[in-house]
Protein backbone atom coordinates (compact mmCIF):
# COMPACT_ATOMS: atom_id res chain seq x y z
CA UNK A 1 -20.68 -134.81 29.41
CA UNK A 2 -16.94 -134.49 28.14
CA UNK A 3 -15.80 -131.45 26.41
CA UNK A 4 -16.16 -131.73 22.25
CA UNK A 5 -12.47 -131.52 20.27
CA UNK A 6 -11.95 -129.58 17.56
CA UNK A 7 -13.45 -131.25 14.41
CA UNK A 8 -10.31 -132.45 12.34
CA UNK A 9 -11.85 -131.09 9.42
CA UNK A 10 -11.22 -127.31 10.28
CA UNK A 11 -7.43 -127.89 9.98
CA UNK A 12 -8.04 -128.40 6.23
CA UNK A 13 -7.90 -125.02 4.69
CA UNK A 14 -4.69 -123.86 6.97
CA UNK A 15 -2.89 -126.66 5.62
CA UNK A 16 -4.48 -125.98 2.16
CA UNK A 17 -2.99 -122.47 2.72
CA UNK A 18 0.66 -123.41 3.35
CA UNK A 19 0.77 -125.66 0.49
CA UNK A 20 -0.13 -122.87 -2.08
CA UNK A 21 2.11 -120.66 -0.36
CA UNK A 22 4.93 -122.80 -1.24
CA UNK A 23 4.19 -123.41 -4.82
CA UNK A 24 3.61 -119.34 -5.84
CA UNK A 25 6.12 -118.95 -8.04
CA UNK A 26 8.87 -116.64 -7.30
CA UNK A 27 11.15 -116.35 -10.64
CA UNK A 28 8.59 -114.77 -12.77
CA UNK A 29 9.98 -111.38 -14.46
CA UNK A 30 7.06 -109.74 -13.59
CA UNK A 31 5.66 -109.33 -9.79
CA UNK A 32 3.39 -111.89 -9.59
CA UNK A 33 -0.10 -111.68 -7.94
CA UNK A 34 0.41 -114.37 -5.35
CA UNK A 35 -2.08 -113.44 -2.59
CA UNK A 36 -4.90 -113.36 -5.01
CA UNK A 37 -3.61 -116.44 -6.51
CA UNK A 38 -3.28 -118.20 -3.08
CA UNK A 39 -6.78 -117.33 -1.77
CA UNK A 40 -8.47 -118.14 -5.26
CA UNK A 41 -6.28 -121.48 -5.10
CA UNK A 42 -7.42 -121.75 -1.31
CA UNK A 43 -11.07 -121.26 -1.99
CA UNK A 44 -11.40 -123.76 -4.92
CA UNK A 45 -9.58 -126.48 -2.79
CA UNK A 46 -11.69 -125.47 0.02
CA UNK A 47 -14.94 -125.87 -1.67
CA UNK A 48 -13.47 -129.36 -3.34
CA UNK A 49 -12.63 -130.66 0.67
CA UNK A 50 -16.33 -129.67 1.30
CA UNK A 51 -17.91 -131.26 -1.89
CA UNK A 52 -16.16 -134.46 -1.12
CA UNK A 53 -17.34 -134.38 2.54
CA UNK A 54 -21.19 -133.39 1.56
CA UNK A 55 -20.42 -136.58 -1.16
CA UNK A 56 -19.03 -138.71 1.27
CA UNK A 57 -21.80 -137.74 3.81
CA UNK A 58 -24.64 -138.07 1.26
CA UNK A 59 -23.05 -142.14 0.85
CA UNK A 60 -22.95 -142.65 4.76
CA UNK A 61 -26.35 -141.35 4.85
CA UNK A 62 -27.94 -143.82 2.18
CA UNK A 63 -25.64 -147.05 3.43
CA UNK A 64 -27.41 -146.23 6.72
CA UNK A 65 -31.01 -146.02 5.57
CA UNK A 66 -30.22 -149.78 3.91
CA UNK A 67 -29.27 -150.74 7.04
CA UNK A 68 -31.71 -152.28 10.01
CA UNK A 69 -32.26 -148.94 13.00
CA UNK A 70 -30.52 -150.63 15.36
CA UNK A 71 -30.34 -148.96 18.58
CA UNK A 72 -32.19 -146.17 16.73
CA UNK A 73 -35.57 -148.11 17.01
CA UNK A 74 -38.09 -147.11 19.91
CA UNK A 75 -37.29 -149.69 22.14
CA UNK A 76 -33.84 -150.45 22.05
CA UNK A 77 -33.57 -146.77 22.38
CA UNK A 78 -35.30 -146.83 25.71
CA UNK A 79 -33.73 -150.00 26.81
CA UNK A 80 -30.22 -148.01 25.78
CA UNK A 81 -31.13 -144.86 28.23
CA UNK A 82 -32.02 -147.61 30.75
CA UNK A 83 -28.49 -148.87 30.92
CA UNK A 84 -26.86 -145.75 31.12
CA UNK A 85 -29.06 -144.47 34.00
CA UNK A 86 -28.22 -147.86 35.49
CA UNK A 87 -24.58 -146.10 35.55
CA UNK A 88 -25.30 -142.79 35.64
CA UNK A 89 -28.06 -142.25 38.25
CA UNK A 90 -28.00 -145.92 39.83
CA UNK A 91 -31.84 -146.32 38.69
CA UNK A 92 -33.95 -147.66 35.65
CA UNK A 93 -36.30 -144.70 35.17
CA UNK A 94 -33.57 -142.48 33.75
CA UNK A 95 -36.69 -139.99 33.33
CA UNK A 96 -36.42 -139.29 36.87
CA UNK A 97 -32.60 -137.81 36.00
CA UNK A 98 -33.83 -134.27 34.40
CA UNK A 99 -33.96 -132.41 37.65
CA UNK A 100 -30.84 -134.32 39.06
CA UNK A 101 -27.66 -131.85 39.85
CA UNK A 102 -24.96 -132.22 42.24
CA UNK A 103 -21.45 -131.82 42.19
CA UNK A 104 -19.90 -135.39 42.17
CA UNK A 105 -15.97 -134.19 43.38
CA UNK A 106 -14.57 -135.58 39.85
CA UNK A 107 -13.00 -132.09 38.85
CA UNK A 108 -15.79 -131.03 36.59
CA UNK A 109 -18.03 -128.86 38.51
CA UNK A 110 -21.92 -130.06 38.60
CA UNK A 111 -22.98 -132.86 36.78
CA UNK A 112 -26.65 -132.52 35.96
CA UNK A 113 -29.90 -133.98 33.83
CA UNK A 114 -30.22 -137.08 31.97
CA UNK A 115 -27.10 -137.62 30.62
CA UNK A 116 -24.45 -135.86 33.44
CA UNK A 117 -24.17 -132.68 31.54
CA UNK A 118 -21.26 -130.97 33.34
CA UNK A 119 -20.78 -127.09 33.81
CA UNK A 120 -16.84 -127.79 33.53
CA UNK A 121 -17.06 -129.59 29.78
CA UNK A 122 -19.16 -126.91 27.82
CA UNK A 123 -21.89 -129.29 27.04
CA UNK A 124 -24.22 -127.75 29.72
CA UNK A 125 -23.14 -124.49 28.88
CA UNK A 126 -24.13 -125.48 25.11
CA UNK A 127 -27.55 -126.78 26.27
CA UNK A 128 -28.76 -123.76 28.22
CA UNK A 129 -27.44 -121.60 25.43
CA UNK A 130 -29.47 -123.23 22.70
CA UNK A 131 -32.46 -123.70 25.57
CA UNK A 132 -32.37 -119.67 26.16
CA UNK A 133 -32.36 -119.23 22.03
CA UNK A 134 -36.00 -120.79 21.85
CA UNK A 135 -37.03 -119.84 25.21
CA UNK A 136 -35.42 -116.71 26.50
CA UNK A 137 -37.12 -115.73 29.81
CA UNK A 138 -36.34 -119.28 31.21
CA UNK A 139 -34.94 -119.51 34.87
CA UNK A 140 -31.57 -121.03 34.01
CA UNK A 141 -30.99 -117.58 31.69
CA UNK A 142 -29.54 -115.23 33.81
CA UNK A 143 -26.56 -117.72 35.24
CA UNK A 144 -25.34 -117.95 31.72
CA UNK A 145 -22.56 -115.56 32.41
CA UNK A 146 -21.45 -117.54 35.39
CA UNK A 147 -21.88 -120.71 33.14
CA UNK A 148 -19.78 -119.11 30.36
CA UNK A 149 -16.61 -117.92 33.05
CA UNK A 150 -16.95 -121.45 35.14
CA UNK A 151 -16.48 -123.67 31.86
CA UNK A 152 -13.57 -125.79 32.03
CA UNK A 153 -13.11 -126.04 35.45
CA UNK A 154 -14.80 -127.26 38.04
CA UNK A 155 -15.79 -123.60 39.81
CA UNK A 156 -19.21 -122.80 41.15
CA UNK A 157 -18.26 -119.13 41.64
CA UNK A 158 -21.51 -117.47 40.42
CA UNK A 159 -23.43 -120.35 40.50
CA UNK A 160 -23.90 -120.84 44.37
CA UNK A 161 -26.66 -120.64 46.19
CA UNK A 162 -29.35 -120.37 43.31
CA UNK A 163 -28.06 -122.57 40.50
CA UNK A 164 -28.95 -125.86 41.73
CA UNK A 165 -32.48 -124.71 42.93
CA UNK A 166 -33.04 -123.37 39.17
CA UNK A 167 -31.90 -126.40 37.59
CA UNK A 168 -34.69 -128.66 39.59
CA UNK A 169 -37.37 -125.49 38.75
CA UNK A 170 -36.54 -125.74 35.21
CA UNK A 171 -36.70 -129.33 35.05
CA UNK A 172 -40.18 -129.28 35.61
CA UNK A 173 -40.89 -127.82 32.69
CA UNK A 174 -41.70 -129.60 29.43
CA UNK A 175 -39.59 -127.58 27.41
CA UNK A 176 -36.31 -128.24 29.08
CA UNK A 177 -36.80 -131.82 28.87
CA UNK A 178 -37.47 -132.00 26.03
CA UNK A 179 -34.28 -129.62 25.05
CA UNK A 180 -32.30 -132.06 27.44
CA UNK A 181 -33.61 -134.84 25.43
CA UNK A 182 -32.47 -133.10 21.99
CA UNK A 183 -28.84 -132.59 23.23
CA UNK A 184 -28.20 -135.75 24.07
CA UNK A 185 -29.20 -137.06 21.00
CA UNK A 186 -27.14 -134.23 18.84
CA UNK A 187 -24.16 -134.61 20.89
CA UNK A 188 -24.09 -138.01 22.03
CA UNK A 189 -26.77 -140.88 20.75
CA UNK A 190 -26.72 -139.89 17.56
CA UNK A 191 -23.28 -139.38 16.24
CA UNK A 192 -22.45 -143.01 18.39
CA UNK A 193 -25.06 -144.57 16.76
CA UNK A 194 -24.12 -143.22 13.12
CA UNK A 195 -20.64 -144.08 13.85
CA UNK A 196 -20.99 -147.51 14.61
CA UNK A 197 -23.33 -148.66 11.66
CA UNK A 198 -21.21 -147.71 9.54
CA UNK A 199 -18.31 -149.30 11.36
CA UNK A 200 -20.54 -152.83 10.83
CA UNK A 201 -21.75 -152.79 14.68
CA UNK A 202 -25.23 -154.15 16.08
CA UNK A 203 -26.84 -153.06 18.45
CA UNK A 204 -24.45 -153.74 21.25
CA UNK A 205 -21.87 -152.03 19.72
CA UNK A 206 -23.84 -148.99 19.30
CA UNK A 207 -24.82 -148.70 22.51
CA UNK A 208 -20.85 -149.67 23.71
CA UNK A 209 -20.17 -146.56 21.49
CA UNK A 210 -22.65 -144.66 23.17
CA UNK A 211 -21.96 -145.18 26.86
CA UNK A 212 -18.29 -143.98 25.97
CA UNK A 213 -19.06 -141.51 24.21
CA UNK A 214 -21.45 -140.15 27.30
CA UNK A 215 -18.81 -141.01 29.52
CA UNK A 216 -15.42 -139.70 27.76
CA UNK A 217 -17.09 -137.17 25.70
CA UNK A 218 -16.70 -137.32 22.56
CA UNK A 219 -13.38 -135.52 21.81
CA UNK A 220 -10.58 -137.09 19.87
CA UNK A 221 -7.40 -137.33 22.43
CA UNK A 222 -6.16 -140.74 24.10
CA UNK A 223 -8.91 -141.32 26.97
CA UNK A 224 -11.83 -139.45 24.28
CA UNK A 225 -14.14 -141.14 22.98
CA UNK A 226 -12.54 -140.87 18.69
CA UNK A 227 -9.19 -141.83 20.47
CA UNK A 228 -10.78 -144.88 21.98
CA UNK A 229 -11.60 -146.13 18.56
CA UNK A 230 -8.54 -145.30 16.91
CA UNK A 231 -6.70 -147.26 19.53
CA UNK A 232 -9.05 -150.15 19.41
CA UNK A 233 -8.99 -150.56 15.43
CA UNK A 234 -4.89 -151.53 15.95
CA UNK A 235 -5.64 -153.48 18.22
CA UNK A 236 -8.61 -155.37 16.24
CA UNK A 237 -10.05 -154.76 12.71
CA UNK A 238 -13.82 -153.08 12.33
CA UNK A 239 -16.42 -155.39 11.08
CA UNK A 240 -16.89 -153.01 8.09
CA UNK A 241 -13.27 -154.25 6.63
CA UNK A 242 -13.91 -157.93 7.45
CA UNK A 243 -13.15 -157.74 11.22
CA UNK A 244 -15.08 -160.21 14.13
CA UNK A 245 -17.57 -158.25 15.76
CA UNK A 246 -16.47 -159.65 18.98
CA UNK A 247 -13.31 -159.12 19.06
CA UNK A 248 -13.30 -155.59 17.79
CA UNK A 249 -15.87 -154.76 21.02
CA UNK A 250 -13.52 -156.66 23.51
CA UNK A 251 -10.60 -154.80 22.01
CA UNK A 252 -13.03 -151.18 22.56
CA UNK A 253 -13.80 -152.13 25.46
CA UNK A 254 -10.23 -153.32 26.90
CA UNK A 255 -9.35 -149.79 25.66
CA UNK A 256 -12.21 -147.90 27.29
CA UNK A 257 -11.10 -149.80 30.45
CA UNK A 258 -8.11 -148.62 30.62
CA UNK A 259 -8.12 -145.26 29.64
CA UNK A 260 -11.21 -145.58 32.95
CA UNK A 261 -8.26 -146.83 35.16
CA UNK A 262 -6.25 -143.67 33.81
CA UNK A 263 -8.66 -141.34 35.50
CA UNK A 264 -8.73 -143.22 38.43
CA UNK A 265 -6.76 -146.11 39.38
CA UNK A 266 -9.19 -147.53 41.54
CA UNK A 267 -12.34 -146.08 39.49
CA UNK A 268 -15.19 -148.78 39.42
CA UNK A 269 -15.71 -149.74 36.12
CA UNK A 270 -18.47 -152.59 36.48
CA UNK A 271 -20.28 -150.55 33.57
CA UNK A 272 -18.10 -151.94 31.73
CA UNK A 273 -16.85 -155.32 33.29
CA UNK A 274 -20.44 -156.83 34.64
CA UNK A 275 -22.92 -155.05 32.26
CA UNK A 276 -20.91 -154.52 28.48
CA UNK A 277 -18.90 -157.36 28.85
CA UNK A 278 -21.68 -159.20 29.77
CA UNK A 279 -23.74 -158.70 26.96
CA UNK A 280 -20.95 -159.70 24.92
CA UNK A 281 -20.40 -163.10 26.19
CA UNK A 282 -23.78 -163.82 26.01
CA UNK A 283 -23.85 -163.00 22.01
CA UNK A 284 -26.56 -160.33 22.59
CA UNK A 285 -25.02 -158.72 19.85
CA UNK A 286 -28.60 -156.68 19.29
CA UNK A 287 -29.27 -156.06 22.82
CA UNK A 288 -31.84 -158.53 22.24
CA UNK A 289 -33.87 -159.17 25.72
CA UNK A 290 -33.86 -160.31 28.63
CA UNK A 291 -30.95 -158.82 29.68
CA UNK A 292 -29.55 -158.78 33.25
CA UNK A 293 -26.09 -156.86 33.96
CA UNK A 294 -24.84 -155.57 37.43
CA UNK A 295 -23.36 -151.83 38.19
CA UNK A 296 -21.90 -151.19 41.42
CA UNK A 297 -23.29 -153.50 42.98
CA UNK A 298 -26.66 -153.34 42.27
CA UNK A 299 -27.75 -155.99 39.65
CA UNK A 300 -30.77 -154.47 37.41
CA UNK A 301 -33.22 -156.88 34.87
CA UNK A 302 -35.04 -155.85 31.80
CA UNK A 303 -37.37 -158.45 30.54
């Protein structure tokens, strides 16, 4: 839904770069071969950064297979997609959100499927790109250059009349659901999910990770979803390093909050106050059911 920030990682090797730049020596009596130097140098650090990151990645991976799926498992997954529909499209059956498309006037152009992908934050763009990969004679193909000149703002030029009416068409088939299903999950579910286990979070607190990340994006300035969590974690310390659960989630969510009320002052954020906060108090700290939570208004039960 939000637009994806530049992963931290690809500043390594520039900074790699200037270091070894520094360090060539410059007294030798002979002309030394500094720019072979400094790329061999920059290539052998470069492959350590990405060693450690595969090793670091390969740990994460088997702490999380020790650990219990979480919001990962069947249900809780469905139950998780419930709640966000709840938000998102005001209804349980969040299945009934891969056709939806309208323009919502919040400065980010249409807002469309199961998960509000946006044709101003790239993430729609992304998802009929990889869509037209596997299936390129799909209806959504040809707007792809309007989709591509319209990202980042919240234009239609290009888009109007047709776009909306090929969205719906395309919904219907199997395909694109299922393609709208996959994107969430690589750009959203997952990634929160991952996150939070290894941040020592149940269930709740992946899903809490989740709905922000769906509905900040998950990009790493002040109102993103990575700056969210930086923020909270001085505020309260992660359950991984000995933290309270609870007070690391009301400390998130006090966070998420606000940087809501930066968007809009008077933005409604009962997704967070009458539904999250809700769960919390109650020490449903694995979702577990029945749960019953109220957004805008309109008070939804799963038993």
């Amino acid at each position: 839904m939000r637009r994806i920030g530049v992963p931290l990682l690809a500043a390594v090797p520039v900074a790699i770069a200037a270091g070894v730049f520094f360090l060539s020596p410059s007294d030798s009596s002979e002309e030394p071969d500094t720019t072979s130097r400094s790329q061999s140098a920059v290539g052998e650090d470069g492959e350590a950064a990405r060693s450690r990151a595969e090793e670091k990645r390969s740990a994460d991976d088997k702490a999380i297979a020790a650990l219990p799926p979480g919001l990962a498992a069947p249900a809780k997954k469905e139950l998780a997609q419930q709640i966000v529909a709840s938000a998102e499209n005001s209804t349980l059956d969040w299945r009934t959100a891969y056709a939806y498309i309208e323009d919502i006037g919040d400065g980010q152009g249409y807002t469309a499927g199961i998960i509000g992908f946006c044709t101003g934050t790239h993430d729609l763009l992304t998802l009929v790109e990889r869509y037209t990969k596997d299936h390129p004679d799909n209806g959504l193909a040809r707007y792809l250059p309007a989709l591509r000149e319209v990202d980042g703002s919240d234009s239609h030029e290009g888009l109007d009349p047709g776009f909306t009416a090929a969205w719906k068409a395309e919904a219907k088939v199997e395909a694109f659901r299922e393609a709208q299903d996959a994107e969430r999950d690589r750009v959203y579910f997952d990634p929160a999910v991952r996150l939070a286990k290894l941040d020592g979070l149940g269930a709740l607190g992946q899903f809490i990770y989740y709905d922000a990340m769906v509905f900040h994006g998950p990009g790493t300035n002040a109102t993103s979803f990575y700056g969210l969590r930086e923020a909270a974690m001085k505020k309260a310390a992660l359950p991984s390093a000995g933290g309270s659960e609870e007070a690391y989630l009301g400390a998130f969510l006090d966070v998420r909050e606000a940087a809501m009320r930066t968007r809009k002052a008077d933005i409604d954020t009962t997704r967070v106050d009458s539904a999250q906060r809700r769960f919390l108090r109650e020490g449903k700290l694995e979702l577990e059911t029945p749960l019953t939570w109220a957004v805008y208004g309109e008070t939804y039960k799963v038993s």
